[in-house]
Protein backbone atom coordinates (compact mmCIF):
# COMPACT_ATOMS: atom_id res chain seq x y z
CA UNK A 1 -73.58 93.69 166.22
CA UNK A 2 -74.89 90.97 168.72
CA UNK A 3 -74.25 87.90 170.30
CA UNK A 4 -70.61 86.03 170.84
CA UNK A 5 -69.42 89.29 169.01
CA UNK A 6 -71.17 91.42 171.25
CA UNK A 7 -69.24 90.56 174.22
CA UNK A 8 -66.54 91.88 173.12
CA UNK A 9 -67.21 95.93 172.06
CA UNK A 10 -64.85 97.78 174.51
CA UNK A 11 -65.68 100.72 176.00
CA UNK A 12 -63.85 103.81 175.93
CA UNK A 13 -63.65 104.67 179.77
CA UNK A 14 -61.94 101.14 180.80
CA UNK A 15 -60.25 101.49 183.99
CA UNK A 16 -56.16 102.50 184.39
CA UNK A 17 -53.82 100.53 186.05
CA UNK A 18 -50.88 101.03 187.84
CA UNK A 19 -48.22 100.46 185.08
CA UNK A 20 -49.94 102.61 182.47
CA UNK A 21 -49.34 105.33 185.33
CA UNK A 22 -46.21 104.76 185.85
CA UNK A 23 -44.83 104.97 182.20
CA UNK A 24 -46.88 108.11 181.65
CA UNK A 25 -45.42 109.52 184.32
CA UNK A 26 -41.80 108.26 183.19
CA UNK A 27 -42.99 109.29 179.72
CA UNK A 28 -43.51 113.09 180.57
CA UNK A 29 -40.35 113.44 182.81
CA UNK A 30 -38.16 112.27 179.93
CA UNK A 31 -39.84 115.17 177.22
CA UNK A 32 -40.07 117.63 180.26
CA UNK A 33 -36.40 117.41 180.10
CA UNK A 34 -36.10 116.87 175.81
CA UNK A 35 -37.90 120.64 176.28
CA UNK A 36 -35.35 121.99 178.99
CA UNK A 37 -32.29 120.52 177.13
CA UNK A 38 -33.23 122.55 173.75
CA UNK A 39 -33.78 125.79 175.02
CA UNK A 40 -31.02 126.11 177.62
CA UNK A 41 -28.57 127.26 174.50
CA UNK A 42 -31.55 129.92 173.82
CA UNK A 43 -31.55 131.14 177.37
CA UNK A 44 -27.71 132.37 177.29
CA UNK A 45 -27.38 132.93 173.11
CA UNK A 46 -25.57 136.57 173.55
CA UNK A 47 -22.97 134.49 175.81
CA UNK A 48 -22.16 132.02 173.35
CA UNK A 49 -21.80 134.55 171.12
CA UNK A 50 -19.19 136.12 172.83
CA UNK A 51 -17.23 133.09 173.96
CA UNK A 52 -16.55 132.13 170.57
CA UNK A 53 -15.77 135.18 169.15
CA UNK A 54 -18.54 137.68 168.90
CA UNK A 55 -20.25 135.44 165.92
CA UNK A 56 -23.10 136.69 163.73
CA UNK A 57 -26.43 135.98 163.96
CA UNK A 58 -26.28 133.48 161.11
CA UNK A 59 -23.47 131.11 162.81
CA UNK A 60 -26.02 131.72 166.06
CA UNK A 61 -28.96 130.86 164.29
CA UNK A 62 -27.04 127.55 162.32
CA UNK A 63 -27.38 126.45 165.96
CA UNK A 64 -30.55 125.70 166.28
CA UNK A 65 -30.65 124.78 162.27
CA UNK A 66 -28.17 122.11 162.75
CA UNK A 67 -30.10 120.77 166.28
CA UNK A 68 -33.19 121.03 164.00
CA UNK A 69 -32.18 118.92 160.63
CA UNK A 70 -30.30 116.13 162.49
CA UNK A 71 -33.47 115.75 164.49
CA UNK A 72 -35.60 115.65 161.49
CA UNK A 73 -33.32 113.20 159.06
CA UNK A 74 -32.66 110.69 161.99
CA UNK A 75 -36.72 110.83 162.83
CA UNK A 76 -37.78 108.52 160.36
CA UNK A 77 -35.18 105.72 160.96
CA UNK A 78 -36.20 105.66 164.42
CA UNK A 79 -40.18 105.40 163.58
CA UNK A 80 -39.66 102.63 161.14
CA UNK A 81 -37.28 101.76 164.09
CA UNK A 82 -40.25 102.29 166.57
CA UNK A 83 -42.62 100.39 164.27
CA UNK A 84 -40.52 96.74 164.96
CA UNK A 85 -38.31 96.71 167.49
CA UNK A 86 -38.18 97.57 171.16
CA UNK A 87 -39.68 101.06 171.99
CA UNK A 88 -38.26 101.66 175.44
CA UNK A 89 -34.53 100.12 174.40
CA UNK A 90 -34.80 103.16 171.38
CA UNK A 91 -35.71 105.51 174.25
CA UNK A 92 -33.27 105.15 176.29
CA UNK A 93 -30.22 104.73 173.67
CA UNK A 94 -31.57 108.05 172.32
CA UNK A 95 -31.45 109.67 176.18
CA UNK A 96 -27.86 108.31 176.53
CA UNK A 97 -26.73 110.18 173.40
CA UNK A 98 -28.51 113.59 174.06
CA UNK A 99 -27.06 113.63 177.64
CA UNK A 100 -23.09 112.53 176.54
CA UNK A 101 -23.17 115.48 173.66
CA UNK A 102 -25.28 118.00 175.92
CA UNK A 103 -22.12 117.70 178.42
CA UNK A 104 -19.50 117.59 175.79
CA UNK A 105 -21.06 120.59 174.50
CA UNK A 106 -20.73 122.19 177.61
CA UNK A 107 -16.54 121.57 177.29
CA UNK A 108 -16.01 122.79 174.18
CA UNK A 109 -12.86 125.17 174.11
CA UNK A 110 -13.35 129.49 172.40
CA UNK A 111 -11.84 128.03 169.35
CA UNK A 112 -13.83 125.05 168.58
CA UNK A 113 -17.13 126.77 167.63
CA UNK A 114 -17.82 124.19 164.34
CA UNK A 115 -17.09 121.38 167.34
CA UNK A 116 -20.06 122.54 169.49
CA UNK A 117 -22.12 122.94 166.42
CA UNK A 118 -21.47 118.77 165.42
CA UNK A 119 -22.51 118.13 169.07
CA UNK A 120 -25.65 119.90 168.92
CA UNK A 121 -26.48 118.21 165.89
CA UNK A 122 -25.89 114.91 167.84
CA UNK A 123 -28.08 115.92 170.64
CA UNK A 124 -31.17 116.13 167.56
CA UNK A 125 -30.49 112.63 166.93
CA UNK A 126 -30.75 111.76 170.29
CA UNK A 127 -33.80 113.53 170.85
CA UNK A 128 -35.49 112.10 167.69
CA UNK A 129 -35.40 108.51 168.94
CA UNK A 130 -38.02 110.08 171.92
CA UNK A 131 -40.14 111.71 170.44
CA UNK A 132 -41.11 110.00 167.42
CA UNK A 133 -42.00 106.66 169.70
CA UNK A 134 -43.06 108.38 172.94
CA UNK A 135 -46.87 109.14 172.03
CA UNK A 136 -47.17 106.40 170.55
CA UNK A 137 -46.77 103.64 174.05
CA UNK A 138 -49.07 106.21 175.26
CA UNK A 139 -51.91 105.39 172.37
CA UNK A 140 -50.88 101.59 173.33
CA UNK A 141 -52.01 102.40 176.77
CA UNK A 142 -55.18 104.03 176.77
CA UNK A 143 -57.79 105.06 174.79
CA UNK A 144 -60.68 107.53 173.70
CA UNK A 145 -61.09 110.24 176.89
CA UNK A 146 -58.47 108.50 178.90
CA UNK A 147 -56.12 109.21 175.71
CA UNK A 148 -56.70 112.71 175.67
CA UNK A 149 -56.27 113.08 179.21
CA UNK A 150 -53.11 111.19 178.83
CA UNK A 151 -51.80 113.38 176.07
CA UNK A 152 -52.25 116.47 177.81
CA UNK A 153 -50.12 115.62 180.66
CA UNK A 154 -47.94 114.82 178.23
CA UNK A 155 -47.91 117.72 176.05
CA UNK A 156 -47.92 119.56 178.94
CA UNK A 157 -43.98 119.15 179.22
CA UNK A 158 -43.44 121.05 175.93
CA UNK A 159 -44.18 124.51 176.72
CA UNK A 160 -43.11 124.01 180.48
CA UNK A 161 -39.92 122.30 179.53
CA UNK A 162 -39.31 125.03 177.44
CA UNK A 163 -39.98 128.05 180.08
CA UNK A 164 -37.29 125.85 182.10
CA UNK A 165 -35.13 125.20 179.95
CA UNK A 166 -34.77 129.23 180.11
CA UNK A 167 -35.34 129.49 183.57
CA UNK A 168 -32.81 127.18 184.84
CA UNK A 169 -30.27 127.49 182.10
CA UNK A 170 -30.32 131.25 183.00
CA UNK A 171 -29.90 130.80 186.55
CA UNK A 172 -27.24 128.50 186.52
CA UNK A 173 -24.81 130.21 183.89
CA UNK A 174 -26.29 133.38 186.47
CA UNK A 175 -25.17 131.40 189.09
CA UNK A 176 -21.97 129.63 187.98
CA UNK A 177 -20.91 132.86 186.07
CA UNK A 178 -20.37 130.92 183.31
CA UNK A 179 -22.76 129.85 180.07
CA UNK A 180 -21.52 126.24 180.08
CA UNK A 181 -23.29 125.40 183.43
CA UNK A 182 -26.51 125.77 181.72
CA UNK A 183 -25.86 122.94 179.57
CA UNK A 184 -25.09 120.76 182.45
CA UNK A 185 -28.02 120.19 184.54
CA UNK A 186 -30.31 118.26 181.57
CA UNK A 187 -27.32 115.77 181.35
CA UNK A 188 -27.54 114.39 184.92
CA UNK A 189 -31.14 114.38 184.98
CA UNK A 190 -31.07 112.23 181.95
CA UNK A 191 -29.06 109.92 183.55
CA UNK A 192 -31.97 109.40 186.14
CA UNK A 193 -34.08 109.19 183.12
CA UNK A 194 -32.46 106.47 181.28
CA UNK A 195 -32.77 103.76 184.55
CA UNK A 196 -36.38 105.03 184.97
CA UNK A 197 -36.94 104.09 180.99
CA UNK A 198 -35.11 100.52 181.62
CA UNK A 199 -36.24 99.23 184.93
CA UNK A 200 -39.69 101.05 185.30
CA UNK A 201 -41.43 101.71 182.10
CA UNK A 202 -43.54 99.17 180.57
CA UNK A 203 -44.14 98.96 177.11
CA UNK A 204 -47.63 97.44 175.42
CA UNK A 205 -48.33 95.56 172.70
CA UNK A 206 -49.02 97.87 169.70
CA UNK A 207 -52.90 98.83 169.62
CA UNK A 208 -53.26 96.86 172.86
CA UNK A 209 -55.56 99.38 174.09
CA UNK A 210 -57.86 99.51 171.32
CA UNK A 211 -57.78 95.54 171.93
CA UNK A 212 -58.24 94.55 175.61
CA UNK A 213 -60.68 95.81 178.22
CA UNK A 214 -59.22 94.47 181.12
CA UNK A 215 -55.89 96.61 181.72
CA UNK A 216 -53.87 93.41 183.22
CA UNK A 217 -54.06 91.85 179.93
CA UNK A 218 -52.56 95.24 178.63
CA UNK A 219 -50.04 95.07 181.12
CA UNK A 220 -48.98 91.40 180.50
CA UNK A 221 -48.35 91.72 176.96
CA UNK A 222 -45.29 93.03 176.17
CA UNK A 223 -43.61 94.24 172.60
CA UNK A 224 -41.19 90.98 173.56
CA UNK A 225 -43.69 88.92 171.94
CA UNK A 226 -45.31 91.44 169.40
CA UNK A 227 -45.56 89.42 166.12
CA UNK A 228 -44.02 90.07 163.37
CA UNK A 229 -44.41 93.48 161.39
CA UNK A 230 -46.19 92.87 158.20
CA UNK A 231 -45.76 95.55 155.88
CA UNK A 232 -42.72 97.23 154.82
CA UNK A 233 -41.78 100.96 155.48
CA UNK A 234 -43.14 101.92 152.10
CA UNK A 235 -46.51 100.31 152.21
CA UNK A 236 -46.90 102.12 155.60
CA UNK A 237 -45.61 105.61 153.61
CA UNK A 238 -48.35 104.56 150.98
CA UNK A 239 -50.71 104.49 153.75
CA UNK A 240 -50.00 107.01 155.57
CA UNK A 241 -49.75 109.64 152.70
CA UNK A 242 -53.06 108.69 151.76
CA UNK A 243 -54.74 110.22 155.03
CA UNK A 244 -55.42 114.00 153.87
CA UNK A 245 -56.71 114.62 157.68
CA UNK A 246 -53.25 114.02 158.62
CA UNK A 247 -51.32 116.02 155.24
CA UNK A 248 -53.37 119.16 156.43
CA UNK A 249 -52.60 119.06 160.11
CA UNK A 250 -49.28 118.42 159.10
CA UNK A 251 -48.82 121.57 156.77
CA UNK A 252 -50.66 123.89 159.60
CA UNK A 253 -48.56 122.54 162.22
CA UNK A 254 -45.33 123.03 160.22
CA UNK A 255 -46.29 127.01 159.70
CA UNK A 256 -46.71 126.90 163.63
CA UNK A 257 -43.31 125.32 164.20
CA UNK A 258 -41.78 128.12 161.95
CA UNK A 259 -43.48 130.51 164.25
CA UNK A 260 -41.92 129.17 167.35
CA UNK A 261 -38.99 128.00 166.22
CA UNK A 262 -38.11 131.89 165.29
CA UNK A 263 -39.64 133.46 168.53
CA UNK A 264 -38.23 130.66 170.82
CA UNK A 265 -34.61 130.94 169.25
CA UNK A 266 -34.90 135.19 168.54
CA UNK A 267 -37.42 136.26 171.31
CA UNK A 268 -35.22 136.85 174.15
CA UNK A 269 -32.69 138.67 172.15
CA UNK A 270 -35.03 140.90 170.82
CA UNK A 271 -37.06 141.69 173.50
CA UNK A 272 -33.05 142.78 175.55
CA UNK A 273 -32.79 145.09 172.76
CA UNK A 274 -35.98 146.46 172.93
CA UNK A 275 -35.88 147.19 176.43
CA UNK A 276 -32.62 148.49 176.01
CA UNK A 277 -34.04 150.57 173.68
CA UNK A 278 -36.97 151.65 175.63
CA UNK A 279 -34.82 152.64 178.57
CA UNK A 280 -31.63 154.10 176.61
CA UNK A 281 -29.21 152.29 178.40
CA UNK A 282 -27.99 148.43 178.27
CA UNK A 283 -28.09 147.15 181.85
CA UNK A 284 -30.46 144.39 181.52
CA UNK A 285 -28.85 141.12 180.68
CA UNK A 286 -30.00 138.17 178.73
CA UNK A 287 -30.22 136.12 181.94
CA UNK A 288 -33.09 138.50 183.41
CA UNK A 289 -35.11 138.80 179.96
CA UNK A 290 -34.26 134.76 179.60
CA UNK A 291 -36.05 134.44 182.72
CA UNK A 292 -39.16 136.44 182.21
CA UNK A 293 -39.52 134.48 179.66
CA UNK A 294 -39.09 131.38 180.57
CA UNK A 295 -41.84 132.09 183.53
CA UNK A 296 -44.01 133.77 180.47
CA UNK A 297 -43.63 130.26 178.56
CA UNK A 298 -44.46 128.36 181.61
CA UNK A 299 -47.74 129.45 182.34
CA UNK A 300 -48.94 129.78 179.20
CA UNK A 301 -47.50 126.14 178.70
CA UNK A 302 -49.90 124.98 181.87
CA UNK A 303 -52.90 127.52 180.70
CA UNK A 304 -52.93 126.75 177.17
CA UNK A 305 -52.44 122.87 176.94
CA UNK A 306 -54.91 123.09 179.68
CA UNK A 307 -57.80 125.25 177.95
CA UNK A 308 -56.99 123.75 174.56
CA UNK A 309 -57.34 120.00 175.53
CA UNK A 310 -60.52 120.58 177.79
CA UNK A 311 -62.20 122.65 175.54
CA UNK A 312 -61.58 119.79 172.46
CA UNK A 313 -62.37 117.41 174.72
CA UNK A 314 -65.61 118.57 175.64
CA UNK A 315 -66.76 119.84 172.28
CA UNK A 316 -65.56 116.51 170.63
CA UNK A 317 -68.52 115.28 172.67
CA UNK A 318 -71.13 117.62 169.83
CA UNK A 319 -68.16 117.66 167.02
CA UNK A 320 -66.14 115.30 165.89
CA UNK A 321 -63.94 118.05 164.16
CA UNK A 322 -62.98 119.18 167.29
CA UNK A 323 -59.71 119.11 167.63
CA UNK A 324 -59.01 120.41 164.11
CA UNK A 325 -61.14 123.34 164.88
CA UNK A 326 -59.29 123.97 168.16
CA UNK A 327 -55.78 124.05 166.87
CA UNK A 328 -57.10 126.57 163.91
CA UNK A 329 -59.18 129.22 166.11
CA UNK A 330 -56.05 129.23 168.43
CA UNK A 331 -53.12 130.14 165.88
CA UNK A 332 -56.38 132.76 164.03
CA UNK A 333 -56.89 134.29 167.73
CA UNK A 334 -52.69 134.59 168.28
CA UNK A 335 -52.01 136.68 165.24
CA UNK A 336 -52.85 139.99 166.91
CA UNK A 337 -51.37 139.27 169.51
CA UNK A 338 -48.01 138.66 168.33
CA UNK A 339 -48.57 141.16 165.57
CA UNK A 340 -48.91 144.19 168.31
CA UNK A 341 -46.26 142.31 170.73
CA UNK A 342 -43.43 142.89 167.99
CA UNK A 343 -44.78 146.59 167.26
CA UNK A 344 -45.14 147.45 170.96
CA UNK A 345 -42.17 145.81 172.27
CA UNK A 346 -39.68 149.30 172.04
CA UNK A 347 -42.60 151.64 173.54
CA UNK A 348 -44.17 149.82 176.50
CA UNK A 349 -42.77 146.38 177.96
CA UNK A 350 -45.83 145.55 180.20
CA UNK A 351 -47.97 145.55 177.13
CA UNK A 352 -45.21 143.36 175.48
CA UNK A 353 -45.29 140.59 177.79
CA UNK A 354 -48.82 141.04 178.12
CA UNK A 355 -49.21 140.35 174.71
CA UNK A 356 -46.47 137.21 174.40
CA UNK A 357 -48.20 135.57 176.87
CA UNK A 358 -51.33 136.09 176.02
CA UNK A 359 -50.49 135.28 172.24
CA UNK A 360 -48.15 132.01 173.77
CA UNK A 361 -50.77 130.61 175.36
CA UNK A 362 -53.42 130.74 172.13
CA UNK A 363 -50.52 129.17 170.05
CA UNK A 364 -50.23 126.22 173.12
CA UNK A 365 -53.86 124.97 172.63
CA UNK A 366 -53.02 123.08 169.62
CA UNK A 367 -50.04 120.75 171.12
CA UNK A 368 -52.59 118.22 172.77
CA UNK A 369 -55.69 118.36 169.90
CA UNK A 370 -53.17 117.97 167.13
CA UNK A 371 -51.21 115.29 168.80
CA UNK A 372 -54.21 113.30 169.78
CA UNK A 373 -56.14 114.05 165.84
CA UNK A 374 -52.80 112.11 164.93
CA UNK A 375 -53.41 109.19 166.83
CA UNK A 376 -56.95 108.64 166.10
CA UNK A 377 -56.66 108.98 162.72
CA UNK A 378 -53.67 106.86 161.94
CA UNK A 379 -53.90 103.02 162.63
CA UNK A 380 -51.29 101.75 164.88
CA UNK A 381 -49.00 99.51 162.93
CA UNK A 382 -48.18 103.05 161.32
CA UNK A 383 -48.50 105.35 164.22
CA UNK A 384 -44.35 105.86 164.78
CA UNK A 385 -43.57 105.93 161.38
CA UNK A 386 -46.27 108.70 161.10
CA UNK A 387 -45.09 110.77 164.04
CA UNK A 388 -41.58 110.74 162.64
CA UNK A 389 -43.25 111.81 159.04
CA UNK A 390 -45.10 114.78 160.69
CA UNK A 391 -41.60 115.40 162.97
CA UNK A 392 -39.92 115.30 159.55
CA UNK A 393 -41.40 117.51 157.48
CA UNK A 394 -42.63 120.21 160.44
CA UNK A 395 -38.78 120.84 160.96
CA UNK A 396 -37.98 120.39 157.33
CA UNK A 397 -39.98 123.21 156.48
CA UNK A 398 -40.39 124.89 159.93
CA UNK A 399 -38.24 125.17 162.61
CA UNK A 400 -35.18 124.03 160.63
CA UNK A 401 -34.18 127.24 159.09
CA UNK A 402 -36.82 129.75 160.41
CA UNK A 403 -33.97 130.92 162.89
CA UNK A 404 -31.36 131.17 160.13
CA UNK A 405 -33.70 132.75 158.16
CA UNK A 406 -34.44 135.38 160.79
CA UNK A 407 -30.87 135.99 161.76
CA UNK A 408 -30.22 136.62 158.23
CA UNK A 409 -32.96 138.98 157.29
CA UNK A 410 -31.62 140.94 160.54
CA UNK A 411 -28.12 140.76 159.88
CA UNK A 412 -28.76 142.40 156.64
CA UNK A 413 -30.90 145.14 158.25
CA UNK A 414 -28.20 146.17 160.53
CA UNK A 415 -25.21 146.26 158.06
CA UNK A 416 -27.42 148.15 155.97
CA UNK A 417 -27.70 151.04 158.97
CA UNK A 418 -24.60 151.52 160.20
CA UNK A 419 -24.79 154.43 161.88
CA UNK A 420 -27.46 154.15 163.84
CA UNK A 421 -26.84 152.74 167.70
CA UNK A 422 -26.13 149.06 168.85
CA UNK A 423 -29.28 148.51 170.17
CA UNK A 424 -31.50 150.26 167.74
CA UNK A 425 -29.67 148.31 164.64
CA UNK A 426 -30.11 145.02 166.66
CA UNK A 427 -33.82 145.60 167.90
CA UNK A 428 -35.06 146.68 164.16
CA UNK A 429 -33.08 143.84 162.56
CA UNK A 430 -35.27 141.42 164.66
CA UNK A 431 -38.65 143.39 164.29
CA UNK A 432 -38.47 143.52 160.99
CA UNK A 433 -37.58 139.89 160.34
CA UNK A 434 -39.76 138.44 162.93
CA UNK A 435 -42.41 140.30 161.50
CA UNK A 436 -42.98 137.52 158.84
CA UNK A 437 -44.35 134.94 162.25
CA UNK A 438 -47.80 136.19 162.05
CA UNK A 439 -48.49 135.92 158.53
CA UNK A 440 -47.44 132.28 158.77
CA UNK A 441 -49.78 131.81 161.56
CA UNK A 442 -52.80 133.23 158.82
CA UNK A 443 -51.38 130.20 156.65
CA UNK A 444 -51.58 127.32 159.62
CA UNK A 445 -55.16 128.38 160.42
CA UNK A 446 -56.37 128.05 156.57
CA UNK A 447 -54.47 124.47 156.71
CA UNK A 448 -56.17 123.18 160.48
CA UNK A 449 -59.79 124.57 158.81
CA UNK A 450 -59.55 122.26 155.62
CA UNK A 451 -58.18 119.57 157.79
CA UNK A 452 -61.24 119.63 159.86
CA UNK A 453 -63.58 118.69 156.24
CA UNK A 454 -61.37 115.41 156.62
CA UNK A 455 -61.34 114.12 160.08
CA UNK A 456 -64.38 112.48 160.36
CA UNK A 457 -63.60 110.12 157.69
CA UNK A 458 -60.17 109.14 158.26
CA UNK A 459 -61.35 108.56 161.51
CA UNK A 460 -64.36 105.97 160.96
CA UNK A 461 -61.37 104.52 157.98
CA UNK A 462 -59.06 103.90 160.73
CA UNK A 463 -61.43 102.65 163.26
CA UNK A 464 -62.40 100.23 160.88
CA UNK A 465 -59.22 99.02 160.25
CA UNK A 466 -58.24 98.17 163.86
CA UNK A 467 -61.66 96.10 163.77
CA UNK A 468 -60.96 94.39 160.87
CA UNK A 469 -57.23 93.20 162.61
CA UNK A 470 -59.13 92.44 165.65
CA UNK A 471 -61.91 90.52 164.17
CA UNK A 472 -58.91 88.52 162.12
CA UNK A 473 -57.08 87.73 165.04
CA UNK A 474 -60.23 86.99 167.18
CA UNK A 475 -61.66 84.41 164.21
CA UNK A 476 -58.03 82.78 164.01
CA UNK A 477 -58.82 81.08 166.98
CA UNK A 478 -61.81 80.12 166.97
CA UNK A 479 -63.96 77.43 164.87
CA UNK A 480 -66.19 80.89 163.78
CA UNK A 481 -65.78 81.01 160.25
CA UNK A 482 -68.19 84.19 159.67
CA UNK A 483 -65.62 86.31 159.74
CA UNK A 484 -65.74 87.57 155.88
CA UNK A 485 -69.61 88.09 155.81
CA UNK A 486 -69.34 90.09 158.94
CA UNK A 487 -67.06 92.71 157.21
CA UNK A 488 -69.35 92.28 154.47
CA UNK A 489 -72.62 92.36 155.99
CA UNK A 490 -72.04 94.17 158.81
CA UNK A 491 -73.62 96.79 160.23
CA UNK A 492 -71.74 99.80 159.93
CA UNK A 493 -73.45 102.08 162.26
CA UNK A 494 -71.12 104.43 165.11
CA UNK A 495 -71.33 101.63 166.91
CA UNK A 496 -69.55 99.21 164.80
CA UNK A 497 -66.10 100.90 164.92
CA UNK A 498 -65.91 101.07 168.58
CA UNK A 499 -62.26 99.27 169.41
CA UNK A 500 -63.13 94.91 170.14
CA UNK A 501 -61.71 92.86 173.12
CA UNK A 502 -59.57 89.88 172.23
C-alpha cells in the first residue's frame, strides 16, 4: 500500500481521550452493579427459602432459571436493537427496569413466591439490554492493545460484582435482619447509573475506532447520525453463523457458564453444609459462608482477569491464537481444582477454599480473552447482534437450567436417604450433583483448543471487511476511482488489514 492511501493506515496505539474514559468508566460501574444485583438472591438463598415456606431446591433453583431464560430470549431483540438504534437510550431503559423489579422483589409478601419469581424474570430482561450492547461502544472506542486493556477493566466487574453481590447482600440482610434488604442496595445505585448513562456517556459511531486516528473525530461522531443499517437481522445471522472461530468459543464458553452458573447459585449452600458437617453442629449461617465467598470471588475476580488478559496480551504479540489458547489452558488447569474442592470440602475447609479460589481464579482468565476474540473476529455492523447470539445460547444451554438441574439431582439424593441427618442428606445431595462441573470444564477446553485452528482466519476475514467499508466510504468522496482494482490487486500482506483513517 502507498501513496494517498498510505496516509491513511491507522495505528493501533492511537492516543485516548477524555470521553472514551469517561464511558468506560460509566461502562464498568453499570456491569459492576449487573454482577452485584444477580448474586445478592444467592448470598441469602436458605432465607428465601424459609420466608416462603421452606421451598425445595427445585422452586430455589427455578430462580435463577427464570432470571437466566428471560435474559437469554430478550438478548437478541436488544442486539438487533443495539445494531440500529441508540445504544446508550437501550442502556439505560434496561437499568430502569432491573432496578424497579429488583425493589419490587424486595416487597413481595410469604405468599406470593410465583410473584417474586415473574420479577426476577423481569430483572433478566433488564439486564439483557446491557450487556449485549455494552462491549460493543467499547470496540467503537478503541482498538488493538488499547481494546484489550479496555476490556479487562471491564470484565473485571464480573467476578468482583459477583463477590459483592455476596458480600454486601449478606451484610445488609446481616445487618437489617431481614433478606429483603439485600435486594435493595443495587436499586438505588442504579438510579445513579441511569443519569450517568444519559448525561455522561458518549456513544461512537459503529467501527469508529477502526476508522479514525485522531480520537476528536471519534468523539464528534455520534450514533445520532450513524447511517442507515444495511442488512437485515438475518443476513447478519447468515454472517455471523458462518464464523466457526466464534461457534467454538461459543460452545466452550457455554460449558463454562454451566459450571458457574451451578457453583455460583449451589456453592454457598453446600459449602454451610459441609462445614456443618465437618464440625457436627449447625452454627454457621449462610451470611458468614456468603461472605467468604464473596471475598474468595473477589480476588480471584481481580487476580484472574488480571493474569488472563496480560498473559494473552503479551503472547498475542508471538501467537495470534492467543486468546483461544488462554481461555482453554485455564478451564484444563481448574478441573483439579474443583474436582478435589467438592471431595475435600466435608474433611478440611482451609483446603476447600484453598482450592475454590485457586480453581475460581483459573476459570476467570477466560472473561477478557474470550470477550475480546469476539470482537476481533466479528465485523462491527454485527458485533451486538453477535454478543446477544453468544449471550443466547451460553444461557440456553448453560446457566439456564444448570441450577435446576443441580437442585434436582440433590433433591432426589436426599429423599432417597431419609434417615440419615439434615446436614449430611443436604451436603451429599450437592456433592454428588455438583460433581458433574468438572467434567464439563474437560468439554469447554476441547471446544477453546479447536477454536484456536480458526482464529487466525476469521480474523484477517474480518479485518478485511472493515477495509473494504472503509475504502468504499473513503472512494465515495473522492474523484479516485481505483477503488475496485485495489481490492483486486492489492497487496494482501499483514499490513494490508491494519484498520484505515477516513
Amino acid at each position: 500500500m502507498n501513496g494517498e492511501v498510505a496516509k491513511h493506515v491507522a495505528v493501533y496505539n492511537k492516543p485516548v481521550s477524555k470521553r472514551a474514559i469517561i464511558t468506560t468508566v460509566i461502562l464498568v460501574y453499570i456491569n459492576l452493579l449487573n454482577y452485584m444485583d444477580r448474586f445478592t438472591v444467592s448470598s441469602v438463598l436458605p432465607d428465601i427459602q424459609k420466608y416462603f415456606g421452606n421451598i425445595d431446591k427445585i422452586k430455589a433453583g427455578l430462580l435463577q432459571t427464570v432470571f437466566v431464560c428471560a435474559y437469554m430470549a430478550f438478548a437478541p431483540l436488544f442486539g438487533y436493537l443495539g445494531d440500529r438504534y441508540s445504544r446508550k437510550y437501550l442502556i439505560a431503559i434496561g437499568i430502569t427496569i432491573w432496578s424497579v423489579t429488583t425493589f419490587a422483589g424486595s416487597c413481595m409478601g410469604q405468599n406470593s413466591f410465583w410473584g417474586f419469581f415473574a420479577l426476577r424474570g423481569f430483572v433478566g430482561i433488564g439486564e439483557a439490554s446491557y450487556s449485549t450492547v455494552a462491549p460493543t461502544i467499547i470496540a467503537d472506542l478503541f482498538v488493538g492493545s488499547q481494546r484489550s486493556v479496555a476490556l479487562t477493566i471491564f470484565y473485571f466487574a464480573v467476578p468482583c460484582g459477583s463477590g459483592l453481590g455476596y458480600i454486601v447482600g449478606s451484610k445488609f440482610s446481616q445487618l437489617m435482619n431481614q433478606w429483603q434488604w439485600a435486594l435493595r442496595v443495587t436499586p438505588v445505585l442504579g438510579i445513579i447509573a441511569v443519569l450517568f448513562t444519559v448525561f455522561a456517556m458518549h456513544e461512537p459511531k459503529r467501527g469508529a475506532a477502526e476508522c479514525f486516528e485522531d480520537p476528536k473525530k471519534i468523539d464528534d461522531v455520534s450514533e445520532s447520525i450513524v447511517a442507515e443499517h444495511p442488512s437485515s437481522f438475518i443476513d447478519d445471522l447468515r454472517v455471523i453463523v458462518h464464523i466457526p472461530s466464534f461457534l467454538w468459543s461459543t460452545a466452550g464458553f457455554t460449558c463454562i457458564s454451566f459450571v458457574v452458573g451451578a457453583l455460583a447459585w449451589w456453592a454457598p449452600d453446600f459449602a454451610l453444609y459441609s462445614l456443618q458437617k465437618l464440625k457436627n453442629n449447625e452454627e454457621d449461617t449462610i451470611q458468614s459462608v456468603s461472605w467468604i465467598f464473596g471475598i474468595i470471588t473477589f480476588v480471584a475476580g481481580v487476580v484472574g482477569v488480571a493474569i488472563g488478559a496480560e498473559i494473552a496480551r503479551r503472547w498475542k504479540k508471538t501467537n495470534i491464537k492467543a486468546d483461544s489458547l488462554v481461555c482453554a489452558y485455564g478451564i484444563l488447569g481448574a478441573i483439579p481444582f474443583l474436582f478435589f474442592a467438592l471431595y475435600i470440602a466435608d474433611k478440611n475447609q482451609y483446603l476447600m477454599w484453598a482450592f475454590i479460589l485457586i480453581g475460581n481464579i483459573l476459570m476467570c482468565m477466560n472473561w477478557c480473552p474470550n470477550g475480546d476474540l469476539l470482537l476481533y473476529v466479528v465485523p462491527p455492523k454485527c458485533r451486538s447482534t453477535a454478543e446477544a447470539l453468544q449471550i443466547l445460547l451460553i444461557h440456553v444451554l448453560g446457566d439456564a437450567f444448570s441450577p435446576f438441574v443441580v437442585g434436582l439431582i440433590s433433591d432426589a439424593y436426599t429423599k432417597a436417604h431419609p434417615d440419615d441427618s439434615n446436614a449430611i442428606r443436604m451436603q451429599r445431595g450437592l456433592l454428588y450433583s455438583l460433581y458433574i462441573t468438572p467434567f464439563l470444564c474437560c468439554f469447554g477446553t476441547a471446544c477453546y483448543l479447536i477454536c484456536s485452528r480458526y482464529v487466525e482466519e476469521d480474523k484477517m476475514k474480518a479485518e478485511k471487511e472493515i477495509k473494504t467499508e472503509i475504502y468504499k466510504e473513503y472512494y465515495s468522496n473522492t474523484s479516485n476511482a481505483s477503488f475496485p482494482n485495489l481490492l483486486v490487486n492489492g497487496d494482501e500482506s499483514q499490513d494490508d488489514y491494519k484498520p484505515l483513517v477516513v
